[in-house]
Every structure is written in structure tokens, then in C-alpha cells.
Protein backbone atom coordinates (compact mmCIF):
# COMPACT_ATOMS: atom_id res chain seq x y z
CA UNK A 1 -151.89 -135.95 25.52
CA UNK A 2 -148.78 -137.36 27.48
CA UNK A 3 -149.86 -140.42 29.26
CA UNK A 4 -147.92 -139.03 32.34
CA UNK A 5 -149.26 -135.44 32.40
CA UNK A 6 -150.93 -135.90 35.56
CA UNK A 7 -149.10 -136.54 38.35
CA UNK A 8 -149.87 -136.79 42.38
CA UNK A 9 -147.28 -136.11 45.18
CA UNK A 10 -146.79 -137.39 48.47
CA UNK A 11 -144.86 -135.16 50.74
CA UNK A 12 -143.57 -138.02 52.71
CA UNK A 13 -140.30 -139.91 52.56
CA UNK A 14 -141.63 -143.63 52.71
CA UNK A 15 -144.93 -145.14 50.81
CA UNK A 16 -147.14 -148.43 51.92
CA UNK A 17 -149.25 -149.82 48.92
CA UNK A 18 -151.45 -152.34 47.40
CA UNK A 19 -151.42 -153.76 44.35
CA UNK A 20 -155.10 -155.42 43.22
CA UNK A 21 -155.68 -156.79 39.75
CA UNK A 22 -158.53 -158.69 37.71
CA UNK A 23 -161.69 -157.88 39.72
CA UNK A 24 -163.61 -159.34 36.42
CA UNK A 25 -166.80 -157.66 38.17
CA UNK A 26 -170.19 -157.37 36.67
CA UNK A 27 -172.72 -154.84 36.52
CA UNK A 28 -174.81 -156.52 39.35
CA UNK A 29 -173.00 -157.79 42.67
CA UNK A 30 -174.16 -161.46 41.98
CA UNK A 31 -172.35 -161.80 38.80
CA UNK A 32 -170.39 -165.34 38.50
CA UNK A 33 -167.17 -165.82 36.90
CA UNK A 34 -166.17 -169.28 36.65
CA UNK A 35 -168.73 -169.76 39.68
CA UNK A 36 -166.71 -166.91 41.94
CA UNK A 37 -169.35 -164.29 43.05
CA UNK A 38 -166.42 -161.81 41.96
CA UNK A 39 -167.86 -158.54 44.18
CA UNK A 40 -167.86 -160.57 47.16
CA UNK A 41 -164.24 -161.90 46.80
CA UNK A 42 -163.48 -158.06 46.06
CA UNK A 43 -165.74 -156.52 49.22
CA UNK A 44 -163.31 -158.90 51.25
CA UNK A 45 -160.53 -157.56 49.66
CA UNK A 46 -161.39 -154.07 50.30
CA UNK A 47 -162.46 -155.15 54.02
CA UNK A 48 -158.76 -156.54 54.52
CA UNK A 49 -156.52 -153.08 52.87
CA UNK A 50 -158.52 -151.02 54.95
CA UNK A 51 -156.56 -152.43 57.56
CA UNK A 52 -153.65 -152.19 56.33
CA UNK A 53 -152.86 -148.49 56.79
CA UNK A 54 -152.19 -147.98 53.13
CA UNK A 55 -151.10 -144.38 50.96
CA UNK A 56 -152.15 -145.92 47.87
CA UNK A 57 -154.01 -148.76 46.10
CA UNK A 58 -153.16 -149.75 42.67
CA UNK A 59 -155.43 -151.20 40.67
CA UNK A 60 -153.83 -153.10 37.51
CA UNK A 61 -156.78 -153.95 35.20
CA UNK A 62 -159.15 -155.86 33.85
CA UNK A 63 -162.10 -154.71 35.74
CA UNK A 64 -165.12 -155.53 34.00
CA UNK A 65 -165.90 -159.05 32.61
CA UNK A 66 -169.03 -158.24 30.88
CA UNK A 67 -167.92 -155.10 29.44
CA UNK A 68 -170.84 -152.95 30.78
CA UNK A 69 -170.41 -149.37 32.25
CA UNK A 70 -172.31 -150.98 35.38
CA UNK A 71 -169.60 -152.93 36.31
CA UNK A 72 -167.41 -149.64 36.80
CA UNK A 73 -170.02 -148.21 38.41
CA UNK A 74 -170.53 -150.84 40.97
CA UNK A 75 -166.27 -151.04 41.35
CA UNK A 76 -166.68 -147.16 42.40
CA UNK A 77 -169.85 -148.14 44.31
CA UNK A 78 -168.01 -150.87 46.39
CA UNK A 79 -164.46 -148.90 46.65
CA UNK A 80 -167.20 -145.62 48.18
CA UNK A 81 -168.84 -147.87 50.60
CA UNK A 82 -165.83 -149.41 51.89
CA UNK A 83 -163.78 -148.41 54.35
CA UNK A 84 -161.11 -147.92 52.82
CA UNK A 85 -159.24 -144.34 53.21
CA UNK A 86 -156.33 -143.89 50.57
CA UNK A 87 -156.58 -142.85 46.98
CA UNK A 88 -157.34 -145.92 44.38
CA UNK A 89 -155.42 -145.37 41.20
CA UNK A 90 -156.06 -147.42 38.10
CA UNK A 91 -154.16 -148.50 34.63
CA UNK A 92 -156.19 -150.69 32.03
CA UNK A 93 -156.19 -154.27 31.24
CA UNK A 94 -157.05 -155.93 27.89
CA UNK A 95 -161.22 -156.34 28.78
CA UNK A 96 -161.33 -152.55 30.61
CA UNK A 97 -162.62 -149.58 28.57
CA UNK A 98 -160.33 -146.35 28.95
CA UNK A 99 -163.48 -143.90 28.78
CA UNK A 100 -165.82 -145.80 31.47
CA UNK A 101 -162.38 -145.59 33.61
CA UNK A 102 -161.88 -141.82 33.02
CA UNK A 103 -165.59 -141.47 33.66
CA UNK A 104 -165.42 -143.14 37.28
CA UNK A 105 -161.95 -141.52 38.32
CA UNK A 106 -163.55 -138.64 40.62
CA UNK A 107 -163.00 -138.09 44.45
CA UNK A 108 -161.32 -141.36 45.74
CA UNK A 109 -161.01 -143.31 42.65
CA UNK A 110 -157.67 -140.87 40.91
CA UNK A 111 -156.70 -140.95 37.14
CA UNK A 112 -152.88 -140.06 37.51
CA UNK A 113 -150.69 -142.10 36.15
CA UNK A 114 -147.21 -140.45 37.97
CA UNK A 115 -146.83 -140.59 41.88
CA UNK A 116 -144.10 -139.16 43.26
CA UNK A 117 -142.31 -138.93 46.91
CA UNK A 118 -139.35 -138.37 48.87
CA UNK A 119 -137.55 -141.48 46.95
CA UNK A 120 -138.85 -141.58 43.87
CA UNK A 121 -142.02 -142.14 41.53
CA UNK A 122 -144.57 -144.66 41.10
CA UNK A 123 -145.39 -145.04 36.81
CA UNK A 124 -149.01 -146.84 35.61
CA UNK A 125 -148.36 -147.89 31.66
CA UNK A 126 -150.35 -148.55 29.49
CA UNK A 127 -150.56 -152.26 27.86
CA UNK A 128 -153.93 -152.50 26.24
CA UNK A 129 -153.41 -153.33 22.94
CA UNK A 130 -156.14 -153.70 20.09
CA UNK A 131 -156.33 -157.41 20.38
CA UNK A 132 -156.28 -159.60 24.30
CA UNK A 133 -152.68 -159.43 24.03
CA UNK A 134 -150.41 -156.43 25.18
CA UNK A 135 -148.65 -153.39 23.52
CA UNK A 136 -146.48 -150.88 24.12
CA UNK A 137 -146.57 -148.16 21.37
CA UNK A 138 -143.44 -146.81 20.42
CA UNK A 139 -144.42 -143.48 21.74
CA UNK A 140 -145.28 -144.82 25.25
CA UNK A 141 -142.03 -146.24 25.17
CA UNK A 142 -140.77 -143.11 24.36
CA UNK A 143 -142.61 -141.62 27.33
CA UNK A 144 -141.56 -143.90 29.91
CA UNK A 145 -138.54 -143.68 28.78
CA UNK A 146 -138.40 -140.02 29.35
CA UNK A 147 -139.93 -140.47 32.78
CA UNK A 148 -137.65 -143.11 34.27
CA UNK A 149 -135.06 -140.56 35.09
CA UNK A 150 -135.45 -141.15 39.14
CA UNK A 151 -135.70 -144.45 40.79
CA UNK A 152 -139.19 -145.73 39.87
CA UNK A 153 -141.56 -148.71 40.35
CA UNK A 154 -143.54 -149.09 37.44
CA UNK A 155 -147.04 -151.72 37.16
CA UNK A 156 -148.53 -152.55 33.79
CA UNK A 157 -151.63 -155.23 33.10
CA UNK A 158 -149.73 -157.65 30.72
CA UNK A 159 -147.09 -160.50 31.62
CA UNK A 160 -143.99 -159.40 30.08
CA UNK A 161 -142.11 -162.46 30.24
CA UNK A 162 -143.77 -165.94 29.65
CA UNK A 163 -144.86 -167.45 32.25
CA UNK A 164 -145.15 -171.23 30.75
CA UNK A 165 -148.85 -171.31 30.39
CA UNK A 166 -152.13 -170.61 28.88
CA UNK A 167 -151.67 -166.95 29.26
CA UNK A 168 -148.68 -166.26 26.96
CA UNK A 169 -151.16 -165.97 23.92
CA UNK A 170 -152.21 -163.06 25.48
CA UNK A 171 -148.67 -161.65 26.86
CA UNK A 172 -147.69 -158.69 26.07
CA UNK A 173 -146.14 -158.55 22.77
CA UNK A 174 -143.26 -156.22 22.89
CA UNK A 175 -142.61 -157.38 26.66
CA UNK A 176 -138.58 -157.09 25.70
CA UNK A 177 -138.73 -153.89 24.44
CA UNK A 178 -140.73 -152.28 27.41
CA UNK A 179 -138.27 -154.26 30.01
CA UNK A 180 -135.23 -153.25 28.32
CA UNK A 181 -136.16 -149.50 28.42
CA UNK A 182 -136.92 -149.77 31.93
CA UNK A 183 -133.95 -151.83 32.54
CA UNK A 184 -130.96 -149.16 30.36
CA UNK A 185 -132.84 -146.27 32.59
CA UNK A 186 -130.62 -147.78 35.18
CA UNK A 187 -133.72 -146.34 37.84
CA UNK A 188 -136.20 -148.72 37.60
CA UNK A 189 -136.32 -150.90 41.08
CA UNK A 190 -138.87 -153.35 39.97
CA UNK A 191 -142.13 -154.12 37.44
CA UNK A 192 -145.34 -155.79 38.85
CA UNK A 193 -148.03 -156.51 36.67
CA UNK A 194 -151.34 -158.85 36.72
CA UNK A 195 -153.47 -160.64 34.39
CA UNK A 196 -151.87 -164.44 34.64
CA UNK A 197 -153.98 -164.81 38.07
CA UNK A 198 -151.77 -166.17 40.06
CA UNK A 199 -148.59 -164.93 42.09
CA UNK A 200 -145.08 -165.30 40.36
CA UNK A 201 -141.86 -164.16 40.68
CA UNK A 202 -139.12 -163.63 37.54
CA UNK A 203 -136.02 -161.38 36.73
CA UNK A 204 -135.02 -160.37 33.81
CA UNK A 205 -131.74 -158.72 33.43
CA UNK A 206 -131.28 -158.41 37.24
CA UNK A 207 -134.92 -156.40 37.31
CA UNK A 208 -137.27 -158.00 39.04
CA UNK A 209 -140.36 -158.86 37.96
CA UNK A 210 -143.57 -159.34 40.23
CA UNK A 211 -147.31 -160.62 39.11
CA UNK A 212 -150.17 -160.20 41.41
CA UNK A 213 -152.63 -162.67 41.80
CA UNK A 214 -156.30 -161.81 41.04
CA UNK A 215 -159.02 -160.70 43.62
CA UNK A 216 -161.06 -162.77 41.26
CA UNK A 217 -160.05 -166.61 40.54
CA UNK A 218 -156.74 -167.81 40.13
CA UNK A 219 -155.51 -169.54 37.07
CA UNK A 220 -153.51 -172.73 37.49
CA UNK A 221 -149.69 -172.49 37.25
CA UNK A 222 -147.27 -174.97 35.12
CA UNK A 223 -150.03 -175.84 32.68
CA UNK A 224 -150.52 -175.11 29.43
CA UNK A 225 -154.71 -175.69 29.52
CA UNK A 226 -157.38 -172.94 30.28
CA UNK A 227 -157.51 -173.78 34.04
CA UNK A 228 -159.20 -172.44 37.14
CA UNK A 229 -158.93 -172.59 40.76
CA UNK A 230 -160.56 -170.53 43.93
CA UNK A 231 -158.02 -170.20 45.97
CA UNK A 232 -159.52 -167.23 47.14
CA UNK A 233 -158.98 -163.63 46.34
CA UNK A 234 -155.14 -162.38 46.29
CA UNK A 235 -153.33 -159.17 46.57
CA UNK A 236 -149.74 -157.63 46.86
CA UNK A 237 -148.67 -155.09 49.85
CA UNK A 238 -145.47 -152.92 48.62
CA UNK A 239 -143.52 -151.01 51.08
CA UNK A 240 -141.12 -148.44 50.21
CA UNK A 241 -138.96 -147.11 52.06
CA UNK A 242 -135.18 -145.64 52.76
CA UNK A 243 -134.24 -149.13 53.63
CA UNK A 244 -135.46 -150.36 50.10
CA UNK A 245 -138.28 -152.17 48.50
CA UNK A 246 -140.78 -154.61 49.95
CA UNK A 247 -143.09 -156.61 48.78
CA UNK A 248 -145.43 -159.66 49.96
CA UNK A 249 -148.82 -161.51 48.64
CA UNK A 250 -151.90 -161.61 50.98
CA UNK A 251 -154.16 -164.43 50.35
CA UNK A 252 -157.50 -164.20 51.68
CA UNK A 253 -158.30 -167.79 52.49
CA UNK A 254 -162.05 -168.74 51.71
């Protein structure tokens, strides 16, 4: 089935979103990853968009770090109890399970992969490839390619260009080919993506090119060792609008 065949619309002619990645949760709320109580840093999270007067929330992968359907579970669990208003959408990351995602993407939590508005479309790709690292397949590429056809921001899980550190053994593979299809569309406005934990910024071919830091722990930039850091959780805000496209990092300071 087309990755894209379902789509949601919003009947409006501006969008405000948020862009979370890499809640590494477990399938009880006092799971530890590298000694960050990960459901707490991502109950604060959800505290803070709620107040943001969001249409959307992206989520950009890698939600389970222990791999169990209990840790989807409890992401639904936390998302329902939250107050938190807008639709959650979702697109996998190299640890996440496709099925246990389909099988919490009811009510509030949506499984489209297209949003469209006023302006133009949101696209979720798919990057999970059968190792940590990413992929494209050639007949993604084909669909995205057949998508881009109005101006579009498009989010995927893996880094797509290197980012000079640990990470790029797990980039994503074919990172030129997916950039230079969205690039020759001559629609796409920008590409954010997560899974380096940490906030950067690139270009590549004039596109920009935005990574979200995690809600989880941050991994340390300019290095090439397996490094940590609590810095807190992070997220992005996106606003879209006639005027253009918007976008900022919200650090939620321990």
C-alpha cells in the first residue's frame, strides 16, 4: 500500500506545530536511559505544547528503547492523560516497531502520513532501514517523489547529512538521494529530522535542513565518542504561514 494513502486536511490557511523526537520510553514510567527517567522528561514536554496552541504534533521516532509493546502503550497512555488537544502524528525511527505504532494510532494518536492545508502539505517518510542506519527504498523515493508536487515540509528519523559525530554510522544511507529528490521537486521548503539528539542546523543545495533535539538525552556535538548530556528535554515549534516558514527549539531547562 502507498505510504501516502492516508491523508488529513486542515481547512485553514496557516499551521502551528511541534516537532518531538527520541522519547526512548520504557514499558514502565521509571525506566532510565543513560540515568534520564525518560517519561518524566516527556510528561514535561507534553505539559509545555499544551500551551502552545498547536494543530499538530509530530512525532519523529524512536519511541521505545526496550522494544516492548508497553512502551507504546504507556506513550499513548501519557499523550491521553495529558492535556494536550491536537492530533499526534508519528513516522518510525530505527528502534520503533511499525505494527505496535499502527496498533496505538486510534483517536488522538493519527497514522497519516500526508497533511494538507491552504499552503501546502506536510509528508512523514519513512527511514527505517533493516539495520540502525537509514533507507530510503527506491519505491519510497518514487512516492515522495510523486507527492512533492505542492510546496511541502517533509520530517524523516535519520540524519541525512553528516553531522561530524558518533551518529553518522547510523545516518541514513542514501541521505543524497532522498535530498536531491526533494530538492529537483523545486516544492520542498525544508527537511527536519531527529535521531542525532541534539539541535543542528545544515543546507544542502539551498534546502534547509533542521534536526530536533530529543525529549530524551542529548548527545554531545563535535565529537566523534558515544557521548551523553541532560540538558534537558528539547523540542521544535514550526509555524507556517502566508508570510513563510518558522521554526525555533524549546529547551525545557531541568
Amino acid at each position: 500500500m502507498d505510504w501516502f494513502n492516508e491523508a488529513y486536511h486542515f481547512d485553514q490557511t496557516r499551521l502551528r506545530l511541534a516537532h518531538i523526537t527520541d522519547t526512548h520510553l520504557f514499558d514502565h514510567v521509571d525506566g532510565e536511559y543513560f540515568s534520564v527517567k525518560t517519561a518524566e522528561h516527556f510528561k514535561h514536554v507534553l505539559i509545555d505544547l499544551a500551551q502552545q496552541n498547536l494543530d499538530a504534533v509530530i512525532f519523529g521516532g524512536d519511541l521505545t528503547q526496550d522494544h516492548t509493546f508497553g512502551s507504546y502503550q504507556l506513550f499513548a497512555s501519557l499523550v491521553s492523560e495529558s492535556d494536550l488537544q491536537c492530533p499526534v502524528f508519528w513516522l518510525p525511527g530505527n528502534h520503533d516497531d511499525i505494527a505496535y505504532l499502527n496498533e496505538i494510532s486510534q483517536g488522538q494518536i493519527v497514522s497519516a502520513k500526508k497533511m494538507s492545508f491552504k499552503l501546502g502539505q506536510i509528508l512523514l517518510v519513512n527511514s527505517k532501514g533493516a539495520t540502525p542506519a537509514g533507507w530510503v527504498t527506491e519505491r519510497h523515493l518514487s512516492e515522495i517523489q510523486q507527492q512533492c508536487a505542492v510546496p511541502s515540509l517533509v520530517f524523516c528519523h535519520h540524519n541525512p547529512l553528516s553531522i561530524q559525530g558518533y551518529l553518522d554510522k547510523h545516518m541514513l544511507e542514501n541521505g543524497p538521494q532522498l535530498l536531491n529528490t526533494l530538492v529537483d521537486s523545486e516544492h520542498v521548503l525544508a527537511l527536519f529530522h531527529g535521531h542525532v539528539h541534539n539541535e543542528y542546523v545544515f543546507s544542502f543545495r539551498e534546502l534547509p535542513v533542521y534536526a530536533t533535539p530529543a525529549t530524551s538525552i542529548q548527545f554531545t556535538k563535535h565529537t566523534s565518542d558515544w557521548q551523553q548530556q541532560d540538558l534537558g528535554a528539547g523540542y521544535r515549534l514550526i509555524n507556517w504561514s502566508p508570510a513563510g516558514v518558522q521554526t525555533e527549539v524549546r529547551w525545557l531547562v531541568k
